[in-house]
N, C-alpha and C. Protein backbone atom coordinates (compact mmCIF):
# COMPACT_ATOMS: atom_id res chain seq x y z
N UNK A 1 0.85 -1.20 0.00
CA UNK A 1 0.00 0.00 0.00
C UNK A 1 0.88 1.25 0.00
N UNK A 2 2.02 1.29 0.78
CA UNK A 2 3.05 2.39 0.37
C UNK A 2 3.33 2.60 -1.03
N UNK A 3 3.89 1.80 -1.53
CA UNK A 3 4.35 1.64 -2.59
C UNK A 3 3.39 2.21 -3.53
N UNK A 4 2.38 2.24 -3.41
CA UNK A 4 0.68 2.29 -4.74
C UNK A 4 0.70 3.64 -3.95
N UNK A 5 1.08 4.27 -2.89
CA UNK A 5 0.52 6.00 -2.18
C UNK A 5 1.80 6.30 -2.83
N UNK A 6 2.77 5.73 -3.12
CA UNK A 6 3.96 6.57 -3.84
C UNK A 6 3.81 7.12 -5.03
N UNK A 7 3.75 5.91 -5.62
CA UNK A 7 3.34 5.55 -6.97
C UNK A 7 2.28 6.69 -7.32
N UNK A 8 0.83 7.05 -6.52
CA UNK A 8 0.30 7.68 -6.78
C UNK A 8 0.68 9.36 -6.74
N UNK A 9 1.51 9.11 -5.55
CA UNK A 9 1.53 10.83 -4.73
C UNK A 9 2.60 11.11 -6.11
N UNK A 10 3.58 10.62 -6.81
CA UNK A 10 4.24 11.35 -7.75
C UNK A 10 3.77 11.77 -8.92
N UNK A 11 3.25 11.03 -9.89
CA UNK A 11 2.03 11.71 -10.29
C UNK A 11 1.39 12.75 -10.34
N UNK A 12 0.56 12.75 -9.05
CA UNK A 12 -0.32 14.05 -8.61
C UNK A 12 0.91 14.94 -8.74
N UNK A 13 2.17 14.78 -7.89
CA UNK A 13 2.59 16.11 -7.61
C UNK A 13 3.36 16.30 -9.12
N UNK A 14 3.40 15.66 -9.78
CA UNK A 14 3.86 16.06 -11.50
C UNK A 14 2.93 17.05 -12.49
N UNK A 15 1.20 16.36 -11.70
CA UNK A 15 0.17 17.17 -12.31
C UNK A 15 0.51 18.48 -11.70
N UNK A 16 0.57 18.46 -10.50
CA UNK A 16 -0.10 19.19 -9.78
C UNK A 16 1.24 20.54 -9.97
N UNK A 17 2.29 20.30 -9.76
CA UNK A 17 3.61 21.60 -10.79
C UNK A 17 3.44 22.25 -11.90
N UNK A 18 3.20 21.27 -12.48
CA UNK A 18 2.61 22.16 -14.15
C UNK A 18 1.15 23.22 -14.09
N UNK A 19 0.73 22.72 -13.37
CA UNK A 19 -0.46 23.45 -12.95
C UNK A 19 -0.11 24.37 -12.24
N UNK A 20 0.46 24.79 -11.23
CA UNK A 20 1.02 26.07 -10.65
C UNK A 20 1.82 26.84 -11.48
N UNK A 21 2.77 26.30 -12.27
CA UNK A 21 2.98 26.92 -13.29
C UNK A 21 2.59 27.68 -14.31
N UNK A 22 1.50 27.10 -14.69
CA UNK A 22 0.45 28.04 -15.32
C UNK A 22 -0.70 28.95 -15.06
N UNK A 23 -0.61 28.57 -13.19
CA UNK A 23 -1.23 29.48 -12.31
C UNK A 23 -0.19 30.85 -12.50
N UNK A 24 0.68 30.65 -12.57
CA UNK A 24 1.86 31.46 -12.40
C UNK A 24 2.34 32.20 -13.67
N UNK A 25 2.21 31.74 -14.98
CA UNK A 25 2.20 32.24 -15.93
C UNK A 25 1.21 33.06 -16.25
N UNK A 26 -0.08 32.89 -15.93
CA UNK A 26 -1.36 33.45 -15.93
C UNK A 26 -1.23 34.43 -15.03
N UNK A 27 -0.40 35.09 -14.10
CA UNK A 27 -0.39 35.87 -12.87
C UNK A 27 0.59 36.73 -13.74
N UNK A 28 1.57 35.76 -14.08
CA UNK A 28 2.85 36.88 -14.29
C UNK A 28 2.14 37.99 -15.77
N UNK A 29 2.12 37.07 -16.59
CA UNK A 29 1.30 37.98 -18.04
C UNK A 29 0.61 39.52 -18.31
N UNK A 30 -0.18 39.13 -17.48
CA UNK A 30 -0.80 40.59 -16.73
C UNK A 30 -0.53 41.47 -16.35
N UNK A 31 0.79 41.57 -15.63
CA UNK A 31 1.60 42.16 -15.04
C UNK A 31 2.99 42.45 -16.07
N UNK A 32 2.98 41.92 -16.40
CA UNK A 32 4.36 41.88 -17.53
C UNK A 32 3.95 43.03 -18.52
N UNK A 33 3.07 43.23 -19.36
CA UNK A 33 2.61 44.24 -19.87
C UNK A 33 2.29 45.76 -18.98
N UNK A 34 1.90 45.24 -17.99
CA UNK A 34 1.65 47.32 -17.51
C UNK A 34 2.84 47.87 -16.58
N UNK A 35 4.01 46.90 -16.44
CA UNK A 35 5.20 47.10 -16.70
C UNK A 35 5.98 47.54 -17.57
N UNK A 36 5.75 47.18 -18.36
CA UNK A 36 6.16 47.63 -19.78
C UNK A 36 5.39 48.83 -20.32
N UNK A 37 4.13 48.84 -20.40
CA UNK A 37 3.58 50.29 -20.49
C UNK A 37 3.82 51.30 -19.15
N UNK A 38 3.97 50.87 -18.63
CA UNK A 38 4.61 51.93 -17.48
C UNK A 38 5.90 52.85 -17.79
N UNK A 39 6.85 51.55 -17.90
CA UNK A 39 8.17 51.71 -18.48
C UNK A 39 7.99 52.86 -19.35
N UNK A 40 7.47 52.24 -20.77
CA UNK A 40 7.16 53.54 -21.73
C UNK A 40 6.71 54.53 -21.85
C-alpha cells in the first residue's frame, strides 16, 4: 500500500507543478505588460 501512495503521490505532484505553473504564468502575463507600459 506504500508503494501504490507513492506511486500515486508522484504523479499528482507532476500534475499538480505544471499546474502552478500556469497558475503562475497566468499571474505573471498581466503584469508583464503594464510594466512595460509603465516603463514607456
Amino acid at each position: 500500500m506504500r508503494r501504490r501512495s507513492g506511486f500515486t503521490a508522484a504523479p499528482k505532484a507532476k500534475q499538480v507543478a505544471p499546474a502552478m505553473t500556469l497558475v503562475e504564468k497566468t499571474a505573471i502575463m498581466p503584469s508583464v505588460p503594464n510594466k512595460v507600459i509603465k516603463a514607456a
